[in-house]
N, C-alpha and C. Protein backbone atom coordinates (compact mmCIF):
# COMPACT_ATOMS: atom_id res chain seq x y z
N UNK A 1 15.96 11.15 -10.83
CA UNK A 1 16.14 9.97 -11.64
C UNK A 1 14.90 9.80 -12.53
N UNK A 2 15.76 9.47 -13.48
CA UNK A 2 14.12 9.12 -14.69
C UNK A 2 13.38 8.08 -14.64
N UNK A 3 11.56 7.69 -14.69
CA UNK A 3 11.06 6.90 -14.24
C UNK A 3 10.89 5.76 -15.74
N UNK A 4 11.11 4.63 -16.11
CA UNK A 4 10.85 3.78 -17.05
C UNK A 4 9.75 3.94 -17.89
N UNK A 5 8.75 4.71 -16.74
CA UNK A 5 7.27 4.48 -17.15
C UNK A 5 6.62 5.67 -17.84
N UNK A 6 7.95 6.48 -17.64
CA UNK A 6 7.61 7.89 -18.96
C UNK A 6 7.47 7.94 -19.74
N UNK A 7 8.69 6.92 -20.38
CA UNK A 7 8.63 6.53 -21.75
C UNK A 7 7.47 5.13 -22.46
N UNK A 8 7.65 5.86 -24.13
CA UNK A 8 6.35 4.75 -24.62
C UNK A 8 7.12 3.32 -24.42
N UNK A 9 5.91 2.56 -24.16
CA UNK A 9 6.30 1.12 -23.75
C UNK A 9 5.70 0.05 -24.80
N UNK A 10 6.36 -0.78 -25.79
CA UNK A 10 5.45 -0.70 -27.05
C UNK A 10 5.15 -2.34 -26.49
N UNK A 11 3.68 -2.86 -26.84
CA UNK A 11 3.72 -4.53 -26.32
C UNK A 11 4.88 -5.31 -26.89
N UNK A 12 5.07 -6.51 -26.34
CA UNK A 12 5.84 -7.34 -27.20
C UNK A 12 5.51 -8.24 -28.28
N UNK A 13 4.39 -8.82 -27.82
CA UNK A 13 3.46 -9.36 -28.70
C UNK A 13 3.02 -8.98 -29.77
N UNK A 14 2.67 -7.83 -30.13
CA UNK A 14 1.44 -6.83 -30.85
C UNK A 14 1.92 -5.32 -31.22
N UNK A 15 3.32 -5.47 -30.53
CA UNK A 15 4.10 -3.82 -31.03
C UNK A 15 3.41 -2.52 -30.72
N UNK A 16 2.00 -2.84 -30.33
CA UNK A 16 0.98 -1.24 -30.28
C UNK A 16 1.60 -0.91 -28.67
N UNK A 17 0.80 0.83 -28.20
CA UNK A 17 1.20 1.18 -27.90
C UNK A 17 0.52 0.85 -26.20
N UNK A 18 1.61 0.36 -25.30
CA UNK A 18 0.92 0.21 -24.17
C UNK A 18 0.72 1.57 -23.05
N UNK A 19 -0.91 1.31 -22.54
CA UNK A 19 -1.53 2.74 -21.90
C UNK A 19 -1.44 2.07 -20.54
N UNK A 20 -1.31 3.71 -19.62
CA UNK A 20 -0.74 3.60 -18.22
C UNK A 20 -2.13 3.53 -17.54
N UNK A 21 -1.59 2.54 -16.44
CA UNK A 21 -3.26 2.28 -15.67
C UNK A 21 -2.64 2.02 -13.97
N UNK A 22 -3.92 1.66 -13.34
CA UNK A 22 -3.36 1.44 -12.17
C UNK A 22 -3.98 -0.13 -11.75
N UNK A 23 -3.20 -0.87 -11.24
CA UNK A 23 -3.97 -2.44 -10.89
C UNK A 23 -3.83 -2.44 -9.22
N UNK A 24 -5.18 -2.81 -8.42
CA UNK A 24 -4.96 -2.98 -7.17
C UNK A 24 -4.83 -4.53 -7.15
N UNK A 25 -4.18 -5.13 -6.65
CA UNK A 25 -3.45 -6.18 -5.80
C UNK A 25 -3.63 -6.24 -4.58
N UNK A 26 -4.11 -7.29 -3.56
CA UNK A 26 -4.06 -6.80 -2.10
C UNK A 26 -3.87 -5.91 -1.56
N UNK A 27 -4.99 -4.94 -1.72
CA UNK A 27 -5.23 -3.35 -1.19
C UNK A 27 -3.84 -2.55 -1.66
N UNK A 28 -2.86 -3.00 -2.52
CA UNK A 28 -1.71 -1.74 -3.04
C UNK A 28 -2.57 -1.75 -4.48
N UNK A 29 -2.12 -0.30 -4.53
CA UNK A 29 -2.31 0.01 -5.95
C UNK A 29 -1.25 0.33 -6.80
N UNK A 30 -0.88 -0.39 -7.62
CA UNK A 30 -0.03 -0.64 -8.52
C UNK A 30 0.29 0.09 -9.71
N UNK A 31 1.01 0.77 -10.12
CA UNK A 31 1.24 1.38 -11.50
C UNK A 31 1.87 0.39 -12.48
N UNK A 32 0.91 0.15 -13.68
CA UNK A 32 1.16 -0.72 -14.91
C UNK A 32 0.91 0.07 -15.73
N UNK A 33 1.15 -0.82 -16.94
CA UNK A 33 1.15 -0.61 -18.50
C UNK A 33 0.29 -1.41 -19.00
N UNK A 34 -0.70 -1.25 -19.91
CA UNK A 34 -1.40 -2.46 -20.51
C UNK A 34 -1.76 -2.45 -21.52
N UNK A 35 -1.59 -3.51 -22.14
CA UNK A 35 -1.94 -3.77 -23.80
C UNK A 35 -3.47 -3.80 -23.99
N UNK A 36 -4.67 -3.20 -24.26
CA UNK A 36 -5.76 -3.58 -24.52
C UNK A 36 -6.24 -4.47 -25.86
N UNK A 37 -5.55 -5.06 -26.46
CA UNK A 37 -5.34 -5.83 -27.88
C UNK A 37 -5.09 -7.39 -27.13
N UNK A 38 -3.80 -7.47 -26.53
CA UNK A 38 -3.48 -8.58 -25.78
C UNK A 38 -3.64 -8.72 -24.78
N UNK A 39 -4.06 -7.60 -23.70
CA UNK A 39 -4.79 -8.33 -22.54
C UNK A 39 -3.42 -8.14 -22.12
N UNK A 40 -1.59 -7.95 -22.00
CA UNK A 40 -0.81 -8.17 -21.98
C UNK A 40 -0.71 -7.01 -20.34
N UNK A 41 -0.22 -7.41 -19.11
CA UNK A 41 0.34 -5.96 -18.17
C UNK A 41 1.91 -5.89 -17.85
N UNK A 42 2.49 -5.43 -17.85
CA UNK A 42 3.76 -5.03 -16.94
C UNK A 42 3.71 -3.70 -15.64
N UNK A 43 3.51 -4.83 -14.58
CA UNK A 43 3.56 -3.65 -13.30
C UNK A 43 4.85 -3.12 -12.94
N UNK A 44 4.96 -2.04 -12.63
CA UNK A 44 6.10 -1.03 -12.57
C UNK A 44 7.15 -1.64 -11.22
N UNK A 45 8.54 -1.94 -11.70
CA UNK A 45 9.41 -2.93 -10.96
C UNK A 45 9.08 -2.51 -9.27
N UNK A 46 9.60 -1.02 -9.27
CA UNK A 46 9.59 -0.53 -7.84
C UNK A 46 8.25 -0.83 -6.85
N UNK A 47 6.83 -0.80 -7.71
CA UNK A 47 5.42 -0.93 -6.97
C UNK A 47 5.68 -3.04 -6.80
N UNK A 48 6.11 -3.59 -7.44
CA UNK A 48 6.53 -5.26 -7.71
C UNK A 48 7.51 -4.97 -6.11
N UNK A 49 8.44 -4.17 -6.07
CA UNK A 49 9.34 -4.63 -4.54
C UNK A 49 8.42 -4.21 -3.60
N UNK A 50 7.51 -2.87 -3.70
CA UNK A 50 6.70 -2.56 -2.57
C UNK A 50 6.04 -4.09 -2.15
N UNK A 51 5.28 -4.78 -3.14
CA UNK A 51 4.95 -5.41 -2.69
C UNK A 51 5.33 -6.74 -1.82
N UNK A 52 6.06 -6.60 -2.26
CA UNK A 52 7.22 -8.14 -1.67
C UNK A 52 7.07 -7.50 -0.43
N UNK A 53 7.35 -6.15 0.16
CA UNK A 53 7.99 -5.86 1.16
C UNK A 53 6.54 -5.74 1.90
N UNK A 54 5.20 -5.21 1.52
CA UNK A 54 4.02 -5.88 2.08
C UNK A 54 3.86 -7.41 2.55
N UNK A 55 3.98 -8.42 1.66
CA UNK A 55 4.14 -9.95 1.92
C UNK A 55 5.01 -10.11 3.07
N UNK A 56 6.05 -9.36 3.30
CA UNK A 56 6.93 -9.84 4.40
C UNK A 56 6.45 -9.07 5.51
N UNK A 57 5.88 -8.40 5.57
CA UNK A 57 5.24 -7.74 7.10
C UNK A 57 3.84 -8.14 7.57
N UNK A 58 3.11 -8.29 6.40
CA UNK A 58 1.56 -8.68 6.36
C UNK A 58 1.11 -9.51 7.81
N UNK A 59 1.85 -10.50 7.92
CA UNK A 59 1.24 -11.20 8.38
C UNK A 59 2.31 -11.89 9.86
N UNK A 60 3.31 -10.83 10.27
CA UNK A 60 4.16 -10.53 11.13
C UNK A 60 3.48 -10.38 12.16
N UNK A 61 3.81 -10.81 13.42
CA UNK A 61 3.37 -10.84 15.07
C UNK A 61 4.19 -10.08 15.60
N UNK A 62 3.25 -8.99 15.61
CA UNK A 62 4.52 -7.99 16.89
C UNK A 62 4.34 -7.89 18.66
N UNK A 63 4.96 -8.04 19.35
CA UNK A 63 4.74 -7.98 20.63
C UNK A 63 5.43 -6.47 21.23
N UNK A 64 4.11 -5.82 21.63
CA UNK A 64 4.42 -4.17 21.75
C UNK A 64 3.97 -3.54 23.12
N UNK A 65 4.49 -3.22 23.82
CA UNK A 65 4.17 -2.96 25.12
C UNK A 65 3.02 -1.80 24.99
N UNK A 66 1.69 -2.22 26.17
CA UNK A 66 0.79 -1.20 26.59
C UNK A 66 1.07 -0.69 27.55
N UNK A 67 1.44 0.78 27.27
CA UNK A 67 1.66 1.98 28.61
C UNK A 67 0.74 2.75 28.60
N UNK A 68 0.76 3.37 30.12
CA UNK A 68 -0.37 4.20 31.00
C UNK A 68 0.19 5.67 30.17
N UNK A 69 -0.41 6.71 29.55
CA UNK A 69 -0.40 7.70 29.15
C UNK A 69 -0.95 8.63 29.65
N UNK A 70 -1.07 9.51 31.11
CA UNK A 70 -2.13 9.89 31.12
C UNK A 70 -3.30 9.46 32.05
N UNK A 71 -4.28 9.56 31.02
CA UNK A 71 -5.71 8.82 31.22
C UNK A 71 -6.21 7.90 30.47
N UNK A 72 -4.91 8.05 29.42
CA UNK A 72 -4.69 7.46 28.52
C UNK A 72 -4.06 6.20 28.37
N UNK A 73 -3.92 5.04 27.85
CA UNK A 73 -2.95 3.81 27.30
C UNK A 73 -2.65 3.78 26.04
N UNK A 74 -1.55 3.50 25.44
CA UNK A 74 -0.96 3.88 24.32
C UNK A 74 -0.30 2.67 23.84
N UNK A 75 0.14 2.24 22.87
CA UNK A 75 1.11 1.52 22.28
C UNK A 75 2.11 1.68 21.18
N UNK A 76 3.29 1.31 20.59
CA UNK A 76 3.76 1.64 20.07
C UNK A 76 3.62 0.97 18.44
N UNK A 77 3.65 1.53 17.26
CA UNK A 77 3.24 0.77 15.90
C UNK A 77 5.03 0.38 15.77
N UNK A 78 5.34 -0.93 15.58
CA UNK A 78 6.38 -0.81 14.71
C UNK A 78 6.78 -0.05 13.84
N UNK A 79 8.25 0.39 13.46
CA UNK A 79 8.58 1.49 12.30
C UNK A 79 8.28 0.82 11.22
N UNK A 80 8.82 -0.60 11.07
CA UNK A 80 8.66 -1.00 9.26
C UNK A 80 7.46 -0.48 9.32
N UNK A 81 6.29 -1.20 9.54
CA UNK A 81 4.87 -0.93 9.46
C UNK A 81 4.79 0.85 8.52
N UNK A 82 5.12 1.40 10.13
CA UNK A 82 4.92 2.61 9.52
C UNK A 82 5.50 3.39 8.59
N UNK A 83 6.78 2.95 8.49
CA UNK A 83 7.23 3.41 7.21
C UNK A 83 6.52 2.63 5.54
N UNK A 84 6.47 1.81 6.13
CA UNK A 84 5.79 1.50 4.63
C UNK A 84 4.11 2.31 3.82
N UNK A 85 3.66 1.96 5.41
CA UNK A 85 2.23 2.88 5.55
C UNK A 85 2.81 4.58 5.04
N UNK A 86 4.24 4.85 5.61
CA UNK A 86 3.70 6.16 5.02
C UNK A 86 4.36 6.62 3.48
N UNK A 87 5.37 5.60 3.19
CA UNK A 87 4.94 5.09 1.50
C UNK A 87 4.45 5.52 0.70
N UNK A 88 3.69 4.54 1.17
CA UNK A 88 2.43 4.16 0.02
C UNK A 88 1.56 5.48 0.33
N UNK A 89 0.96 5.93 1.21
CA UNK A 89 -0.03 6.87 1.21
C UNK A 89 0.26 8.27 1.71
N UNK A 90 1.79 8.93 2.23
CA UNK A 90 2.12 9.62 2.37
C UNK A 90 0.85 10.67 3.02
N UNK A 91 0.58 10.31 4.04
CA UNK A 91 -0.15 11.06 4.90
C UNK A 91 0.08 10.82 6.56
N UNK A 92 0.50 10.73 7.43
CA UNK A 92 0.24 9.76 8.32
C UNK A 92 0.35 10.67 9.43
N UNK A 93 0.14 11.73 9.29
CA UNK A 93 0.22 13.16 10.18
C UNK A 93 -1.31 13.34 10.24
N UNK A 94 -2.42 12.47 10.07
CA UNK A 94 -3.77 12.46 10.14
C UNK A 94 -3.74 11.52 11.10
N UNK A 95 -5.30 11.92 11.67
CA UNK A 95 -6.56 10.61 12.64
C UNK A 95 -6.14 9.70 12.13
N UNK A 96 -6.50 8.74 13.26
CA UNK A 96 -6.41 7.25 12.96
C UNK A 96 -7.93 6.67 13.42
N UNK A 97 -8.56 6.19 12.66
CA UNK A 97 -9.68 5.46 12.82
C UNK A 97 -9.46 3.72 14.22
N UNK A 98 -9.89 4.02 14.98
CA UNK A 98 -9.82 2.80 15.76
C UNK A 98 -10.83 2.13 16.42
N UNK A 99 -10.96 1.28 15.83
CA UNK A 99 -12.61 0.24 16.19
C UNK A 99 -12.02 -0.99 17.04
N UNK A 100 -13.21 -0.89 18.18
CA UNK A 100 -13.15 -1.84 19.06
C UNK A 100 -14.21 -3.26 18.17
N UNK A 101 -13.35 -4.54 17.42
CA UNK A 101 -14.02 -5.06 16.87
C UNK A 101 -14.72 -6.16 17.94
N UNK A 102 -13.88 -6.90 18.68
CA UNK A 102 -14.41 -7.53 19.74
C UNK A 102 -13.87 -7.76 21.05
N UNK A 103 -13.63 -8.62 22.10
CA UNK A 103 -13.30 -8.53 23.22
C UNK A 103 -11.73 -8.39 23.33
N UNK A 104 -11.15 -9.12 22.17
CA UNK A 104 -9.68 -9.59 22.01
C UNK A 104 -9.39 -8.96 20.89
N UNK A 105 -9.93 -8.36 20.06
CA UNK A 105 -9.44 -7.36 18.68
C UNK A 105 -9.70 -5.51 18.64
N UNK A 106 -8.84 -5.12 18.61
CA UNK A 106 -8.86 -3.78 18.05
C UNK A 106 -8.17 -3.36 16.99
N UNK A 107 -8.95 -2.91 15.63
CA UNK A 107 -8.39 -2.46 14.11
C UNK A 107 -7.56 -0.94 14.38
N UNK A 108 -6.96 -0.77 13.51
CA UNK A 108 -6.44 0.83 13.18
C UNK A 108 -6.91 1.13 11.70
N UNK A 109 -7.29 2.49 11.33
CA UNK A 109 -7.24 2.58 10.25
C UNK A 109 -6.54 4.02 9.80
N UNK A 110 -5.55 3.65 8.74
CA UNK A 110 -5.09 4.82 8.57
C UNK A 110 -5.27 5.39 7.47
N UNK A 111 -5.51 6.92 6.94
CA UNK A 111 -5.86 7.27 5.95
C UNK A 111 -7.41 7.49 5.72
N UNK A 112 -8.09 8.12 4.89
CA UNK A 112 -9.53 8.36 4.49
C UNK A 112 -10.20 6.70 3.82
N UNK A 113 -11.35 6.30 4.22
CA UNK A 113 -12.30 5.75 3.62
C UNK A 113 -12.70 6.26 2.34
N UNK A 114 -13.15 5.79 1.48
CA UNK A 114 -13.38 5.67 0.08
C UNK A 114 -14.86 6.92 0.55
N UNK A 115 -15.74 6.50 1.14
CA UNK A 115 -16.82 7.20 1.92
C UNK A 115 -16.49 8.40 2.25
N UNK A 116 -15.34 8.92 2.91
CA UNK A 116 -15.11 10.12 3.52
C UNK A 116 -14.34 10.93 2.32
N UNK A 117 -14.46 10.65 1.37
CA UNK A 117 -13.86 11.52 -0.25
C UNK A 117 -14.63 12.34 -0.62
């Protein structure tokens, strides 16, 4: 299927020719168009639903059982989660970074640090 954003996208305002960029938004990075004359963006519809579909998980309470693995304890990530995670960054067959932040919190991190590039 053909992407919208192939083709030239001319402003509405100002008729010149709008150049392809990327806008981060709450840690997504976004594919737009932008007018540098008017200051004018249009973010690309499909990266606009990703995000919606971030907003609706963001801030979701999952209750996930801890099992004995082993020597190990394990838990399970929800699929939305992870399907979205592997999305957006299409890697997820890598390490996972996991920090013990305090007595009652533990982070995941998935994907490379800006640092580890």
């Amino acid at each position: 299927m053909a992407d919208i954003f192939d083709n030239t996208i001319l402003c509405k305002g100002c008729n010149n020719k709008m150049e392809k960029t990327v806008v981060n938004q709450n840690g997504l990075e976004l594919r737009a168009v932008i007018c540098k004359p008017c200051n004018q963006n249009i973010i690309h519809p499909a990266d606009l639903n990703n995000m919606e579909n971030f907003k609706n998980i963001k801030d979701k309470t999952y209750n996930v059982k801890l099992r004995i693995i082993g020597n190990s304890h394990a838990i399970s990530i929800p699929k939305e989660i992870v399907e979205f995670m592997s999305h957006q960054e299409e890697m997820m067959d890598s390490m996972v970074r996991l920090c013990f932040e305090d007595m009652h919190r533990l982070s995941l991190r998935f994907g490379r640090l800006k640092e580890d590039i």
